[in-house]
Protein backbone atom coordinates (compact mmCIF):
# COMPACT_ATOMS: atom_id res chain seq x y z
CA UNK A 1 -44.89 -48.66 122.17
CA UNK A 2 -45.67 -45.50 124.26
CA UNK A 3 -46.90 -42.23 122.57
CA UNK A 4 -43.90 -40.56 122.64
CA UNK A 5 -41.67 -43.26 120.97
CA UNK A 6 -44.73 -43.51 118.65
CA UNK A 7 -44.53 -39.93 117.57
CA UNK A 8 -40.59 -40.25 117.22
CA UNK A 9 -41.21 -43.58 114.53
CA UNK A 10 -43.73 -41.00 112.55
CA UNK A 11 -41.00 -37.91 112.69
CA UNK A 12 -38.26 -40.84 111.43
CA UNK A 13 -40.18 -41.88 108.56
CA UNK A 14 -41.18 -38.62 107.25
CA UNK A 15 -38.03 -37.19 107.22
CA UNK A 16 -36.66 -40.44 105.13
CA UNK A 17 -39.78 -40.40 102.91
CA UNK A 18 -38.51 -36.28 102.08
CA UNK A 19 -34.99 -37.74 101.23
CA UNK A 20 -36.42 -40.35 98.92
CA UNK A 21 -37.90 -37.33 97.19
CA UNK A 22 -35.03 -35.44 96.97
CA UNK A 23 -32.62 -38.06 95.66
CA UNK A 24 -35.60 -39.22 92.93
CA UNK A 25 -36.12 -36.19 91.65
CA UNK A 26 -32.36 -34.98 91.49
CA UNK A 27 -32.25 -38.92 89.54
CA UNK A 28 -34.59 -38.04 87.18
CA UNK A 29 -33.40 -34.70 86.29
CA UNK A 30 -29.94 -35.68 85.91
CA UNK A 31 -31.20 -38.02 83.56
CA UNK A 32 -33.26 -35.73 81.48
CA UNK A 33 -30.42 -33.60 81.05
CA UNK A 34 -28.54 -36.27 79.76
CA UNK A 35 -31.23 -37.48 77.42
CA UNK A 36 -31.56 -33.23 76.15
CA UNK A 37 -27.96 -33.54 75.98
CA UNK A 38 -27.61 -36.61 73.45
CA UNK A 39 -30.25 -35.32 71.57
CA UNK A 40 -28.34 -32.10 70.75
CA UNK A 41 -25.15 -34.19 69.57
CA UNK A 42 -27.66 -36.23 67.25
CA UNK A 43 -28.64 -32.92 65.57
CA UNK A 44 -25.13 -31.48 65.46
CA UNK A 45 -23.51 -35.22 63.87
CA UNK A 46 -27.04 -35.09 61.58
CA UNK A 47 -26.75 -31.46 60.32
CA UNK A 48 -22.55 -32.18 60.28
CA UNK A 49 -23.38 -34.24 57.90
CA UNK A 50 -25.95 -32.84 55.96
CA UNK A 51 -24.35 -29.57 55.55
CA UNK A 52 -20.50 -30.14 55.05
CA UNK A 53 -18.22 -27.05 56.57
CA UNK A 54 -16.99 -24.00 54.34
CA UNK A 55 -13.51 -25.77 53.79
CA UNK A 56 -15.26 -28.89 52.80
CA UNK A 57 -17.39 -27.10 50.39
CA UNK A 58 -14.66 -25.06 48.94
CA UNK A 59 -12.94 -28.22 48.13
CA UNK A 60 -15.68 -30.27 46.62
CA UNK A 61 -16.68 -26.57 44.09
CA UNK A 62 -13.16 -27.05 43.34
CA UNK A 63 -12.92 -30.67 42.41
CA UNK A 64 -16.30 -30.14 40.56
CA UNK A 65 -14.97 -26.79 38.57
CA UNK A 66 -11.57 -26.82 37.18
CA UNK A 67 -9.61 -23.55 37.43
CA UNK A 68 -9.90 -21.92 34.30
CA UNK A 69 -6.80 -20.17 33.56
CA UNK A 70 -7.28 -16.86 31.34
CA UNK A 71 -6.03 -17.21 27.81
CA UNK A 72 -3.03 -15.34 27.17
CA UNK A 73 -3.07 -12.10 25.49
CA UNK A 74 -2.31 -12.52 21.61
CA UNK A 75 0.67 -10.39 20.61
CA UNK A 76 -0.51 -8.52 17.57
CA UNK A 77 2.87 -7.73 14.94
CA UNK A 78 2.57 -4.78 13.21
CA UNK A 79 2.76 -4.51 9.58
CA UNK A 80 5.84 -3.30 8.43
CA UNK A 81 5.01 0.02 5.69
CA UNK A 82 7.07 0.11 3.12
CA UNK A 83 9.29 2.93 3.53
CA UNK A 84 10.68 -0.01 6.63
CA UNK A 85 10.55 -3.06 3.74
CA UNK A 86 12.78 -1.34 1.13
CA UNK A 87 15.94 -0.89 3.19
CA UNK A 88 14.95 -4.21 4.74
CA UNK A 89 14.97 -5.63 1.15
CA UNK A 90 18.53 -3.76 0.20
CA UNK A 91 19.96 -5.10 3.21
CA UNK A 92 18.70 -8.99 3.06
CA UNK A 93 19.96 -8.58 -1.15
CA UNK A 94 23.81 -7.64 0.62
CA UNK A 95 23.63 -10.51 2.45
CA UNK A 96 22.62 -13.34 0.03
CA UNK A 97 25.43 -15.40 -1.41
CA UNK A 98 25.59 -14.93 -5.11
CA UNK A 99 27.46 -17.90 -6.05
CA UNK A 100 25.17 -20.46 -4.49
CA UNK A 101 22.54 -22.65 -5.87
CA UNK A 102 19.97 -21.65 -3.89
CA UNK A 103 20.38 -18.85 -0.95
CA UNK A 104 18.22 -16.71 0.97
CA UNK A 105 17.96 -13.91 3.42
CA UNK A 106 15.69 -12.82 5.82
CA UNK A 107 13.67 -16.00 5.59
CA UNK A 108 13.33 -19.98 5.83
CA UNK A 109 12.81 -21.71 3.18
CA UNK A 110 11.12 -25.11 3.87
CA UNK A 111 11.82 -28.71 2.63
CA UNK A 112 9.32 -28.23 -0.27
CA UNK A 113 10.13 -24.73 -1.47
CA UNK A 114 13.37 -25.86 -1.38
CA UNK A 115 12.92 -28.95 -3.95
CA UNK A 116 10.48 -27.23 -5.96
CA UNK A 117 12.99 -24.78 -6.73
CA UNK A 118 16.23 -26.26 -7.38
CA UNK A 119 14.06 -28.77 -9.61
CA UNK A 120 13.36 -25.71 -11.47
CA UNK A 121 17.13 -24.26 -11.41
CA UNK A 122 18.30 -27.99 -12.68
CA UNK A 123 15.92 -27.58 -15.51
CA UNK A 124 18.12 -25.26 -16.85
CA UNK A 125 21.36 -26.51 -16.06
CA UNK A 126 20.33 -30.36 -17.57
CA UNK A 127 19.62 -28.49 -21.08
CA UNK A 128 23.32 -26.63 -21.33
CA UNK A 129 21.61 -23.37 -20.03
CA UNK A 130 22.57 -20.85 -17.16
CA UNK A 131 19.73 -19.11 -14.95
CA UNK A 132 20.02 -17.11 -11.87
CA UNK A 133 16.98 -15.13 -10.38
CA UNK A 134 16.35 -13.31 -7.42
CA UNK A 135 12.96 -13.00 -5.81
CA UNK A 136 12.44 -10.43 -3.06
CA UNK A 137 9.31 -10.56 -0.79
CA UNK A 138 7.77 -6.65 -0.46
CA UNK A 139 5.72 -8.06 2.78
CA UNK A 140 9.11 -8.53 4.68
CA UNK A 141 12.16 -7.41 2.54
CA UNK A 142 13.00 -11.37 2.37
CA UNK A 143 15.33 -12.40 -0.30
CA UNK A 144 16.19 -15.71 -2.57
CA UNK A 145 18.96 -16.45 -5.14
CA UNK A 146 20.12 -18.39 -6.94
CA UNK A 147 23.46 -17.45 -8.62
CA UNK A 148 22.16 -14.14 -7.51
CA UNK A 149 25.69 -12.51 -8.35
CA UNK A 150 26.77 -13.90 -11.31
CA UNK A 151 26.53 -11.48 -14.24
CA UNK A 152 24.44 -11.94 -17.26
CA UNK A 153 23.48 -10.48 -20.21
CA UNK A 154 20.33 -7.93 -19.69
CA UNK A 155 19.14 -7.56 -23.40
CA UNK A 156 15.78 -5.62 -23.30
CA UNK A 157 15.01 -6.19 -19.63
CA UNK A 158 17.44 -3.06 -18.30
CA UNK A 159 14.52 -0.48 -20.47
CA UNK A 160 11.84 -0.22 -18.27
CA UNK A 161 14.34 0.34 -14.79
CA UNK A 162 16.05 2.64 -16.93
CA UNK A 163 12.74 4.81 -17.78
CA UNK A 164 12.14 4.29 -13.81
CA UNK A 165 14.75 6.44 -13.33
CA UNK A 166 14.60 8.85 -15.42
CA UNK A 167 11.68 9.81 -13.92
CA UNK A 168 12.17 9.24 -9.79
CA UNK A 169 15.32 11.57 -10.48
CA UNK A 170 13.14 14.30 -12.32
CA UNK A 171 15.19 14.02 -15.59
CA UNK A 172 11.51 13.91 -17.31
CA UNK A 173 8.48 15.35 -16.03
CA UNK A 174 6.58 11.89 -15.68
CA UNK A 175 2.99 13.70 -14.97
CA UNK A 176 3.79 16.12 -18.32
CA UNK A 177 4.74 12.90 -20.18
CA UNK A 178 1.45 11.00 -19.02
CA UNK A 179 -0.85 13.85 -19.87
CA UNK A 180 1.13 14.70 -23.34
CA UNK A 181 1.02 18.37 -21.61
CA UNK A 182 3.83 19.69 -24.08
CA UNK A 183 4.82 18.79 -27.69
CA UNK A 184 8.28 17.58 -26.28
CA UNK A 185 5.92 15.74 -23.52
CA UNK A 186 3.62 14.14 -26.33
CA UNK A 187 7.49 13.42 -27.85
CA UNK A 188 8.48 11.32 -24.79
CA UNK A 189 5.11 9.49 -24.04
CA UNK A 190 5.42 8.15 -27.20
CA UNK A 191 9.09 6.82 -26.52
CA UNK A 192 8.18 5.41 -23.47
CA UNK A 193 5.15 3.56 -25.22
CA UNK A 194 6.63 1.72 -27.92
CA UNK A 195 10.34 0.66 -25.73
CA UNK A 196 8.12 -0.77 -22.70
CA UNK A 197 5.46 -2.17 -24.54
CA UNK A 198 6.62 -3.56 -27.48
CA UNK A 199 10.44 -3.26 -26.52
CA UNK A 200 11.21 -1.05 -29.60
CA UNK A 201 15.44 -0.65 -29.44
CA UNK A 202 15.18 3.05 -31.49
CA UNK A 203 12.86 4.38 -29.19
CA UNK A 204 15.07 3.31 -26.23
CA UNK A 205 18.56 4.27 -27.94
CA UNK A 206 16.68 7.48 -28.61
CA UNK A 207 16.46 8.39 -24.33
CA UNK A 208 19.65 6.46 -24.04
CA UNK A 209 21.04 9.36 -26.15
CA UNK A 210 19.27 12.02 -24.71
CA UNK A 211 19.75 11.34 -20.84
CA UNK A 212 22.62 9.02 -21.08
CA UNK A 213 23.26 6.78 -18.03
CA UNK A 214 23.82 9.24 -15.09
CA UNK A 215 20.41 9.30 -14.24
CA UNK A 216 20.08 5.17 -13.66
CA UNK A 217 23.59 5.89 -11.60
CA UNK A 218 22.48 8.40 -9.50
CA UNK A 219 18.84 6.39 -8.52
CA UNK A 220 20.97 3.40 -8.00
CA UNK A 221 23.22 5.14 -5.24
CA UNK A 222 22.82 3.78 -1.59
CA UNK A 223 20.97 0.53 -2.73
CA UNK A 224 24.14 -1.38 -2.85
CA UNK A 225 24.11 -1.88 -6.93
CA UNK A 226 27.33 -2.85 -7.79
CA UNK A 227 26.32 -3.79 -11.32
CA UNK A 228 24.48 -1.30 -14.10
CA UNK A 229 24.37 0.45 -17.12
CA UNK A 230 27.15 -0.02 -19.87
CA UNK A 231 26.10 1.48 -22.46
CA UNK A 232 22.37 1.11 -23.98
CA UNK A 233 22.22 -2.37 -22.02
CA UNK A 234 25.03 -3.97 -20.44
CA UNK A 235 25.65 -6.92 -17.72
CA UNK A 236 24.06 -7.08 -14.79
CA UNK A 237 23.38 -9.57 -11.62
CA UNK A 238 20.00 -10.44 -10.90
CA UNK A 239 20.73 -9.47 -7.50
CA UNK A 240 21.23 -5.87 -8.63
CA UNK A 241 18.54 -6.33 -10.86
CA UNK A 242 16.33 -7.10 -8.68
CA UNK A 243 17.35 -4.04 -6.54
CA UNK A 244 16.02 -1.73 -8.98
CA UNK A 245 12.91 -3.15 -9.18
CA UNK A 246 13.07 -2.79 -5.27
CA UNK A 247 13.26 0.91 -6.39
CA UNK A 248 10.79 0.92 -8.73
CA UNK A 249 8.22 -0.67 -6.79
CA UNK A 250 8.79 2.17 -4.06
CA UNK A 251 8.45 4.78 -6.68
CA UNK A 252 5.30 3.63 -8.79
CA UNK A 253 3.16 2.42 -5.77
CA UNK A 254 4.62 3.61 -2.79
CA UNK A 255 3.16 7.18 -3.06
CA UNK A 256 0.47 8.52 -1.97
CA UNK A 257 -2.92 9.34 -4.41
CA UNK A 258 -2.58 12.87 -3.78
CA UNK A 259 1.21 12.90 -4.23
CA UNK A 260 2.28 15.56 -7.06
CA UNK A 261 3.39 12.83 -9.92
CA UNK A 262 0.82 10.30 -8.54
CA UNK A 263 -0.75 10.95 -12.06
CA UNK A 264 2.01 9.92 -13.94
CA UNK A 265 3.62 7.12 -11.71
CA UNK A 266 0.38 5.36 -12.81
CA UNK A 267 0.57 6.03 -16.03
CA UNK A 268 4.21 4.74 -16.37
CA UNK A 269 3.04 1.49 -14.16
CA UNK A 270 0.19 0.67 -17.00
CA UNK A 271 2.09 1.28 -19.58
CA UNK A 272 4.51 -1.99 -18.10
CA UNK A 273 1.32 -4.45 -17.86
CA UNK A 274 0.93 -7.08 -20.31
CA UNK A 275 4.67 -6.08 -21.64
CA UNK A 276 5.56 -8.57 -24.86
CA UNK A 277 7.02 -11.80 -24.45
CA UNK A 278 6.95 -11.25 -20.59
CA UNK A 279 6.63 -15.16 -18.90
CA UNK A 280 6.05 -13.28 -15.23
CA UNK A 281 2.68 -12.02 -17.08
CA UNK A 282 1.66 -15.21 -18.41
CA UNK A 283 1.14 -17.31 -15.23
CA UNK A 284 -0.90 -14.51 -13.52
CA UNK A 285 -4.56 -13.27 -14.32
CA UNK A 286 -6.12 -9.97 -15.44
CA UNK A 287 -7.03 -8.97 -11.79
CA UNK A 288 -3.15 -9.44 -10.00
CA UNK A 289 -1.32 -6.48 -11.25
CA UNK A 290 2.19 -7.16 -13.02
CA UNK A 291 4.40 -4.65 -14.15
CA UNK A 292 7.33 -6.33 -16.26
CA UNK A 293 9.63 -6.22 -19.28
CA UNK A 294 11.14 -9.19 -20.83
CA UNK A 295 14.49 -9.03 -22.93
CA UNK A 296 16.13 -11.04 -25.45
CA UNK A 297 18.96 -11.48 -27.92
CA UNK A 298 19.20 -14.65 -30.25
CA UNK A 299 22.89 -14.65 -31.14
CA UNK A 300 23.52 -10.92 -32.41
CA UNK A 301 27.56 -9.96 -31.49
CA UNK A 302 27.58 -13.84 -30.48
CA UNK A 303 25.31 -12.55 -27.37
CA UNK A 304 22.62 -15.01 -25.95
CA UNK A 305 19.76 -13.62 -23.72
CA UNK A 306 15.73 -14.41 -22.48
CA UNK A 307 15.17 -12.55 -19.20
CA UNK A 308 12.11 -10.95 -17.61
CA UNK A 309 12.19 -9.24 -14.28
CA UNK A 310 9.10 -7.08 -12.59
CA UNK A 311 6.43 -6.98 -9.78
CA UNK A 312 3.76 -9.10 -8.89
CA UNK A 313 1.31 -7.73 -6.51
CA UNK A 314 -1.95 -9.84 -5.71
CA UNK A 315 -5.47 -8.94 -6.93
CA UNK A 316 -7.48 -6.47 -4.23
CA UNK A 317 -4.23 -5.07 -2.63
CA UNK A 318 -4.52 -1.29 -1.96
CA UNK A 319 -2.65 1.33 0.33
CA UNK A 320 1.05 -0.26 -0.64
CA UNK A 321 2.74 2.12 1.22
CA UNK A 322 1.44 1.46 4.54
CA UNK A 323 1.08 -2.49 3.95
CA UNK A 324 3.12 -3.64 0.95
CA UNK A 325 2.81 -6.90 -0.75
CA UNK A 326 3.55 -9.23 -3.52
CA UNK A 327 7.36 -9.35 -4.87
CA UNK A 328 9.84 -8.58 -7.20
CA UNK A 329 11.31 -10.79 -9.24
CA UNK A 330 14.22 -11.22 -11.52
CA UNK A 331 15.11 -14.01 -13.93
CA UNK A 332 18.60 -14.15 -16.15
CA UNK A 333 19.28 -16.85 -18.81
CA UNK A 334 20.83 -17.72 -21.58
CA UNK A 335 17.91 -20.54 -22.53
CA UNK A 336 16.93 -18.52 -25.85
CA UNK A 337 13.13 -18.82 -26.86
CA UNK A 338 12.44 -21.25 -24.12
CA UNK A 339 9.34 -19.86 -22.66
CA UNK A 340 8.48 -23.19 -21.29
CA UNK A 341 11.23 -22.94 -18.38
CA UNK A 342 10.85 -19.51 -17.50
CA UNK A 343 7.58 -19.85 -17.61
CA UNK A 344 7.61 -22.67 -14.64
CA UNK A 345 10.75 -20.81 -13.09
CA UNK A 346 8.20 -18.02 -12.64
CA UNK A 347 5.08 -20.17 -11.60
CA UNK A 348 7.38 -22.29 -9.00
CA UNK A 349 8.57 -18.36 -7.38
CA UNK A 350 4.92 -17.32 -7.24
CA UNK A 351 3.79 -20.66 -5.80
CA UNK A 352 6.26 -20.29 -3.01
CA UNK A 353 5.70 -16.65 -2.59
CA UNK A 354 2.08 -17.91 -1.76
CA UNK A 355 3.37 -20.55 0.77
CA UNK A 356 4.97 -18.28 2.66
């Protein structure tokens, strides 16, 4: 080989030792970029999995806490005073039906009430006897009868409604007559006494003669009375009854302490408590307050009576105007001397007043 072809083998295999470089190193870049490049999608799948996305993680808060929906809002009823339960009351009494069994008005009575009271009302009837009573609720104005229209007999039990009036309709000063302010005053308070506590007939017959009826007519207007006064006594239906003891209640707790004859409505209230032979009294303690009067006739003018009709108001209760309670109640029979069933007529009334 000359020099020159010599020189031209060296030039040759330098230049093709240079590409061998080249094509190497391009090799083994390429390939460490591809080994950086895996080694970024390990991470990414890794921390994919480690830390789920923000849809992911809303979903698995949500299976883990349940939605809590807020509680509704409790609707609060207001309290109905009592100027709203009296006309409520008049109304649901216009409404009963006086010749059934057992009615009512304004309320439901359930399967209980319901047997516990016409096991009460057959009481009567199985021992020749006739009953009706009325019981209004002074919470609501609610009414029940039974034979709430049939007229009866009132006996003694028209006195104390009748003294009522007199003095709601200003025929006697009641606040005079409670403070014996006057010598005619000292008169009347002692007329009042005796006829509602001890049911004296002179000292009633003696106001009877005095005011005569028109002021127990003229209280009774707009309550619906259809029934009243006829004579000293008279017959009544427990339904109407039972509307002026709606009225009385009103008038000897419905005003106000600082009300001009609050003095003497109080007076005339106490002098109604523990009234004699009343079986509304008997099956409730010293603390309820009960405001009654009884009324009987054993056979006198071939007349046959043992009624009681009043308010019961529940031990503790204050501010009866603005939230009323207890009820009236009024009981008509013939069943002479038989305490024993008005007695349970009246418990069975006040247990379901209770129950309701």
């Amino acid at each position: 080989m000359t020099d020159v072809q010599l020189d031209n083998a060296i030039v040759r295999h330098a230049q093709s030792a240079s590409r061998w470089k080249t094509v190497c190193f391009s090799a083994l870049l390429v390939a460490a970029l591809s080994a950086a490049s895996m080694g970024v999608a390990a991470h990414q799948t890794s921390a994919s999995a480690a830390a789920p996305s923000a849809s992911a993680t809303a979903t698995m808060q949500s299976q883990a806490q349940p939605t809590v929906s807020p509680s509704p809002t409790p609707t609060i009823t207001p309290t109905p005073t009592l100027a709203q339960v009296v006309p409520a009351a008049f109304a649901n009494l216009n409404q009963l039906d006086g010749s059934s069994t057992l009615a009512s008005a304004g309320v439901e009575l359930n399967e209980m009430q319901r047997s516990q009271l016409m096991e009460r009302i057959e009481d009567f009837r199985a021992q020749g006897y006739q009953a009706s009573f009325v019981v209004v609720d002074m919470r609501t104005g609610a009414a029940i009868a039974s034979y709430g229209g049939m007229p009866m007999y009132t006996a003694s039990s028209i006195k104390a409604p009748y003294i009522v009036s007199l003095a709601q309709t200003g025929a006697v000063d009641i606040n005079a007559v409670a403070t014996s302010a006057t010598a005619d005053a000292v008169g009347l308070n002692q007329l009042i006494t005796q006829t509602l506590q001890v049911s004296d007939n002179d000292t009633y017959e003696a106001l009877y003669k005095r005011f005569g009826a028109a002021p127990t007519m003229q209280w009774l207007a707009g309550t619906g009375a259809t029934t009243g006064l006829n004579g000293y006594y008279g017959d009544v239906t427990a339904i109407d009854l039972a509307r002026m003891w709606v009225n009385s209640y009103d008038y000897l707790f419905g005003a106000s302490a600082d009300a001009a004859d609050a003095q003497g409505r109080t007076w005339l209230a106490q002098q109604m408590r523990s009234s004699l032979n009343s079986s509304i009294a008997a099956v409730h303690g010293e603390g309820e307050i009960v405001a009654s009067k009884a009324g009987w006739i054993y056979g006198e003018g071939n007349l046959y009576a043992y009624n009681d009709a009043g308010i019961v108001i529940p031990a503790g209760s204050m501010q009866l105007s603005e939230k009323p309670q207890g009820y009236v109640l009024a009981m008509l029979t013939n069943a002479c001397a038989r305490d024993d069933l008005l007695t349970a007529l009246a418990q069975t009334v006040d247990d379901a007043m209770r129950a309701a």
